[in-house]
N, C-alpha and C. Protein backbone atom coordinates (compact mmCIF):
# COMPACT_ATOMS: atom_id res chain seq x y z
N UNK A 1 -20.58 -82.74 21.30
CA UNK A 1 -20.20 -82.77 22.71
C UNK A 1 -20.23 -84.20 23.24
N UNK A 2 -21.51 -84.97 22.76
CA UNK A 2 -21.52 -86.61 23.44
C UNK A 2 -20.14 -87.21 22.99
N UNK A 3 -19.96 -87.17 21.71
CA UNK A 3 -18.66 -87.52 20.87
C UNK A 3 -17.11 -87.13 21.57
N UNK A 4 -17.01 -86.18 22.19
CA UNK A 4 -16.49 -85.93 22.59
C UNK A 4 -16.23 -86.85 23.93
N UNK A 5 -17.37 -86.57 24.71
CA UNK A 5 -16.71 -87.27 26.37
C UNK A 5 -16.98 -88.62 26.21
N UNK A 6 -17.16 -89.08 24.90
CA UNK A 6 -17.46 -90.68 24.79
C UNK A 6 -15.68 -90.86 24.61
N UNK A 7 -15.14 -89.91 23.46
CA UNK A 7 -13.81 -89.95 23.09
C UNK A 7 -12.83 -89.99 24.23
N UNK A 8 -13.15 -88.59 25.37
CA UNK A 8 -12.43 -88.46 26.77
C UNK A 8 -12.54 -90.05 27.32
N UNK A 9 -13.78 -90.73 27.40
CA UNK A 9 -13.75 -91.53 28.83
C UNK A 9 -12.89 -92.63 28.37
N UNK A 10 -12.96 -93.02 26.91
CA UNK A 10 -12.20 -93.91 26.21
C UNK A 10 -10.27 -93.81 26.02
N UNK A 11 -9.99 -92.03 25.98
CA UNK A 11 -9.15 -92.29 26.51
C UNK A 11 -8.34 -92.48 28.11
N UNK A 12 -9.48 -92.33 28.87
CA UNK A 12 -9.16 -92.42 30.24
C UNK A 12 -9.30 -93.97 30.75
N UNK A 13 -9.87 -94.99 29.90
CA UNK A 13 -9.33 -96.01 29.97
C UNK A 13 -8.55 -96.48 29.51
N UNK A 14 -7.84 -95.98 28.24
CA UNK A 14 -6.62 -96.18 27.22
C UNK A 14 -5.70 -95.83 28.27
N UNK A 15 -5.31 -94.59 29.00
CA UNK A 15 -4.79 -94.22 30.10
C UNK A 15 -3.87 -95.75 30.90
N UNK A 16 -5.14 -96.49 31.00
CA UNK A 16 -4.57 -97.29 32.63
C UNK A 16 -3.48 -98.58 31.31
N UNK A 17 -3.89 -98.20 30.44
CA UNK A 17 -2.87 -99.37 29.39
C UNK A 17 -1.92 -99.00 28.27
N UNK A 18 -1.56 -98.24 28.81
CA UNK A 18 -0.38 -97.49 28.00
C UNK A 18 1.20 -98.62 27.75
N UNK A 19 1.71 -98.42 26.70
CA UNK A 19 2.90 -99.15 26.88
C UNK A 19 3.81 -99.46 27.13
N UNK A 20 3.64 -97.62 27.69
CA UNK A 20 5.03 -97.87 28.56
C UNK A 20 4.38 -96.82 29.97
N UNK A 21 4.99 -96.99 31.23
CA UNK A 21 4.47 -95.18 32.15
C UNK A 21 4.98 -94.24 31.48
N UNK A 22 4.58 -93.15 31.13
CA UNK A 22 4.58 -91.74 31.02
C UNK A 22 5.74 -91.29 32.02
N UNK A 23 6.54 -90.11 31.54
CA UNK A 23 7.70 -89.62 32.65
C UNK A 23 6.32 -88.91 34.09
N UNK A 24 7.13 -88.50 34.80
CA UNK A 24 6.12 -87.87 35.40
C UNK A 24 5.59 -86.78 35.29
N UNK A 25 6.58 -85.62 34.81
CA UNK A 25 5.89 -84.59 33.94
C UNK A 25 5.02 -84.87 32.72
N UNK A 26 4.89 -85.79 32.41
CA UNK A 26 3.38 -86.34 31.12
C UNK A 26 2.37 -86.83 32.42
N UNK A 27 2.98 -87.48 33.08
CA UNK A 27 1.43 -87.63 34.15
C UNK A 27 0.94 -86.71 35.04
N UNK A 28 1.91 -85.16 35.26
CA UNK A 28 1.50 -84.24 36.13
C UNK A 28 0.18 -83.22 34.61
N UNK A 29 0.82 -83.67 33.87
CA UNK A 29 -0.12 -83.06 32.69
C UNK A 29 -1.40 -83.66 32.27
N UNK A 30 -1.40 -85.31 32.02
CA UNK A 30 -2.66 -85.75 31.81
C UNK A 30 -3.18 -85.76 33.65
N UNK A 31 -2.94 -85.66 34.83
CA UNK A 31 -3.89 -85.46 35.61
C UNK A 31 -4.60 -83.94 35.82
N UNK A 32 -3.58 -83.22 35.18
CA UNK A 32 -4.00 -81.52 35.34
C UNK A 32 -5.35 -81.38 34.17
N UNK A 33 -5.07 -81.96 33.46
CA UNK A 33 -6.03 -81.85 32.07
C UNK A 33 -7.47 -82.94 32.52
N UNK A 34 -7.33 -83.81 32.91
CA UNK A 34 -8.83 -84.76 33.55
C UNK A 34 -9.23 -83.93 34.49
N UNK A 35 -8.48 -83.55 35.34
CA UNK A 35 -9.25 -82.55 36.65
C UNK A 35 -9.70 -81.44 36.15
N UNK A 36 -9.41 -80.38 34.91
CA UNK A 36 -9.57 -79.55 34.14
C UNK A 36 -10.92 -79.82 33.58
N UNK A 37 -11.03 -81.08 33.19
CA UNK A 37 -11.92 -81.47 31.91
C UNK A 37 -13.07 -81.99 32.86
N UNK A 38 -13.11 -82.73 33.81
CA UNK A 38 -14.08 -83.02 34.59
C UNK A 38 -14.65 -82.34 36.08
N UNK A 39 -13.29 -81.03 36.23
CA UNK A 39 -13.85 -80.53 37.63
C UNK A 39 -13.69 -79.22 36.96
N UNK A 40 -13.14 -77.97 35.84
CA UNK A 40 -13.02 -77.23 36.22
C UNK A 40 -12.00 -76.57 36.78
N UNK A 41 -11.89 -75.15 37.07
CA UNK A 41 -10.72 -74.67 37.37
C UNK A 41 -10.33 -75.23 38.87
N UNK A 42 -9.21 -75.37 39.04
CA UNK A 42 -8.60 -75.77 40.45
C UNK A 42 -9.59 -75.00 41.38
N UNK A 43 -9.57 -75.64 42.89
CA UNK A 43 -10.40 -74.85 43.85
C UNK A 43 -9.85 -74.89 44.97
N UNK A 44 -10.09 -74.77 46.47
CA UNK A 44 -9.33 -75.00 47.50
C UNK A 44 -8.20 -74.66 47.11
N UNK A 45 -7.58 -74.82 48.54
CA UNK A 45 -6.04 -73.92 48.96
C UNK A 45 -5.24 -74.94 48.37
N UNK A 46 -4.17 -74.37 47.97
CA UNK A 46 -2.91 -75.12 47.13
C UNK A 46 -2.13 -75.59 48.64
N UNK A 47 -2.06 -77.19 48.28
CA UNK A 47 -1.18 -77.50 49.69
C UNK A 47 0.09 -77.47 49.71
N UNK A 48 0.36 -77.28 51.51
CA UNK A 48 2.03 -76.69 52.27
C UNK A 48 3.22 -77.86 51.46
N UNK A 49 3.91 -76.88 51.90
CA UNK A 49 5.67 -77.89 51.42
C UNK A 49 5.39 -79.03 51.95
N UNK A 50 4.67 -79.69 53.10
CA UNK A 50 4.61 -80.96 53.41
C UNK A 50 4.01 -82.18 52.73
N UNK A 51 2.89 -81.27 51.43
CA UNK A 51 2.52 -82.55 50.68
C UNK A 51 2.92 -81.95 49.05
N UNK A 52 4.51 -82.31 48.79
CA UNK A 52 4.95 -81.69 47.85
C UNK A 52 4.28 -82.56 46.34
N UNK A 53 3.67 -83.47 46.42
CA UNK A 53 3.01 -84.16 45.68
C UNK A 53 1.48 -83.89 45.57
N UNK A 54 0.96 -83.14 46.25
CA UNK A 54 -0.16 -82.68 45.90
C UNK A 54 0.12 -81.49 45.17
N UNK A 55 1.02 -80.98 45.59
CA UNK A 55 1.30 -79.41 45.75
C UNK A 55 1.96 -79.55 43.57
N UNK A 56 2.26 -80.27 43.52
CA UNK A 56 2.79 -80.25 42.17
C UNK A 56 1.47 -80.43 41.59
N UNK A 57 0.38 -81.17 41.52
CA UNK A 57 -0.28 -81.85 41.21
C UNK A 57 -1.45 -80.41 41.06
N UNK A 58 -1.76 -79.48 42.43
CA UNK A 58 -2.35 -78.60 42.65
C UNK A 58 -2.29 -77.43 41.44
N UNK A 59 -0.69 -77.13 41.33
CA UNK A 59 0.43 -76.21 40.78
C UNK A 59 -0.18 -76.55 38.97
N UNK A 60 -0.07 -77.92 38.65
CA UNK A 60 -0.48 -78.14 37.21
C UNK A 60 -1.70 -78.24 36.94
N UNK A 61 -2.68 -78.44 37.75
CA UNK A 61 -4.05 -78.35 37.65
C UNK A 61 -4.58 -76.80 37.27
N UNK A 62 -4.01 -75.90 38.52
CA UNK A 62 -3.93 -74.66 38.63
C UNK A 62 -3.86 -73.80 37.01
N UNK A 63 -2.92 -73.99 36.50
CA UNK A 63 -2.20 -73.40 35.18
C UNK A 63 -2.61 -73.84 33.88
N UNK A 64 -4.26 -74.41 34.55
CA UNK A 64 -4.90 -74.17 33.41
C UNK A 64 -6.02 -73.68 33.77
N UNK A 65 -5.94 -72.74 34.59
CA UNK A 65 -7.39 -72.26 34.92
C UNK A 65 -7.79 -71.27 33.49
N UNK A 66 -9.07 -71.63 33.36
CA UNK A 66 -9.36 -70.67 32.56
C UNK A 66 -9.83 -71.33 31.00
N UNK A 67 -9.47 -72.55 31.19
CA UNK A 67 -9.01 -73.66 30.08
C UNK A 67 -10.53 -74.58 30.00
N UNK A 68 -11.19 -74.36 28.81
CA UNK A 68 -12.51 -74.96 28.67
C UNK A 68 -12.50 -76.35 28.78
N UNK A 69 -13.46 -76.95 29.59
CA UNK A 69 -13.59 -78.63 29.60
C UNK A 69 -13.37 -79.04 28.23
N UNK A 70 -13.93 -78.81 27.39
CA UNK A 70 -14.03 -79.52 26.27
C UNK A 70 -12.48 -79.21 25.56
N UNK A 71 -11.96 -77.94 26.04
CA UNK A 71 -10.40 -77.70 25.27
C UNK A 71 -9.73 -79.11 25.88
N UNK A 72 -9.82 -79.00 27.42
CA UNK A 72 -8.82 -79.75 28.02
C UNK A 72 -8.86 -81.52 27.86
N UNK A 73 -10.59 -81.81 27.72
CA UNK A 73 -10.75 -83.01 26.79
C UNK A 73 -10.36 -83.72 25.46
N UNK A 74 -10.26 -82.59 24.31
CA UNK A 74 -9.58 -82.67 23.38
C UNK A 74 -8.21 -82.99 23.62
N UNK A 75 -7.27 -81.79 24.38
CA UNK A 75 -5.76 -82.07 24.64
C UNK A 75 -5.76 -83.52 25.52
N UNK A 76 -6.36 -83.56 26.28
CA UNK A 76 -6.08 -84.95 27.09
C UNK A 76 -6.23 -86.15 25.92
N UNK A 77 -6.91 -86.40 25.30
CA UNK A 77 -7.35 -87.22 23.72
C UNK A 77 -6.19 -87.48 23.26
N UNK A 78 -5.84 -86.16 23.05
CA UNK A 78 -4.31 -86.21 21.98
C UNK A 78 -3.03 -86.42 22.44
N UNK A 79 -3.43 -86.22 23.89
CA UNK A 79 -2.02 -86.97 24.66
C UNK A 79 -1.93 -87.95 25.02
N UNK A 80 -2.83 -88.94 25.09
CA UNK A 80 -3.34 -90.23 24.84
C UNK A 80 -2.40 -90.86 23.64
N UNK A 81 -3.63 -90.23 22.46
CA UNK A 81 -2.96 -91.16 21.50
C UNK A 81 -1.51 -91.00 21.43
N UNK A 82 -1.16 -89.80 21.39
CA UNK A 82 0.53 -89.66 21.02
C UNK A 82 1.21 -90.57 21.92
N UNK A 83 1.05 -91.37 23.19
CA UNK A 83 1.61 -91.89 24.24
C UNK A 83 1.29 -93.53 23.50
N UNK A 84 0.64 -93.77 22.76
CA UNK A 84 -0.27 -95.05 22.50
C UNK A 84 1.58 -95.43 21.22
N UNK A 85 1.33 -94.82 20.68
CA UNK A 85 2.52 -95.12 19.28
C UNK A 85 3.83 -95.46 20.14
């Protein structure tokens, strides 16, 4: 488990140096998967058509409820590296 969120935090600084940006559907995914991996299932109300950028953000967080920290740590890892090549 230490191995693990030593692996997560390392790629969450690999994150800010990527080589190229991610489309935004790869970044609506690695933020759904960190909020997954460090908060847990989504909570609070999913926000109105007026903040359609949360509301996406809410929406992909959401659709992994159910999804173990340590699963969503692993997948976040591996979407890392695959973004790194």
């Amino acid at each position: 488990m230490a191995d693990l969120k030593a692996t997560f935090e390392q790629a969450v600084a690999d994150s800010k140096s990527l080589p190229e940006k991610p489309d935004n559907m790869t970044l609506l995914k690695l933020y759904a998967l960190y909020k997954q991996a460090s908060s847990g299932d989504a909570d609070g109300k999913r926000p109105g058509f007026g903040d359609m950028v949360g509301r996406a953000k809410w929406d992909a967080w959401n659709g992994l409820k159910g999804k173990s920290g340590d699963e969503a740590m692993q997948e976040y890892v591996d979407l890392i590296e695959s973004l790194k090549d």
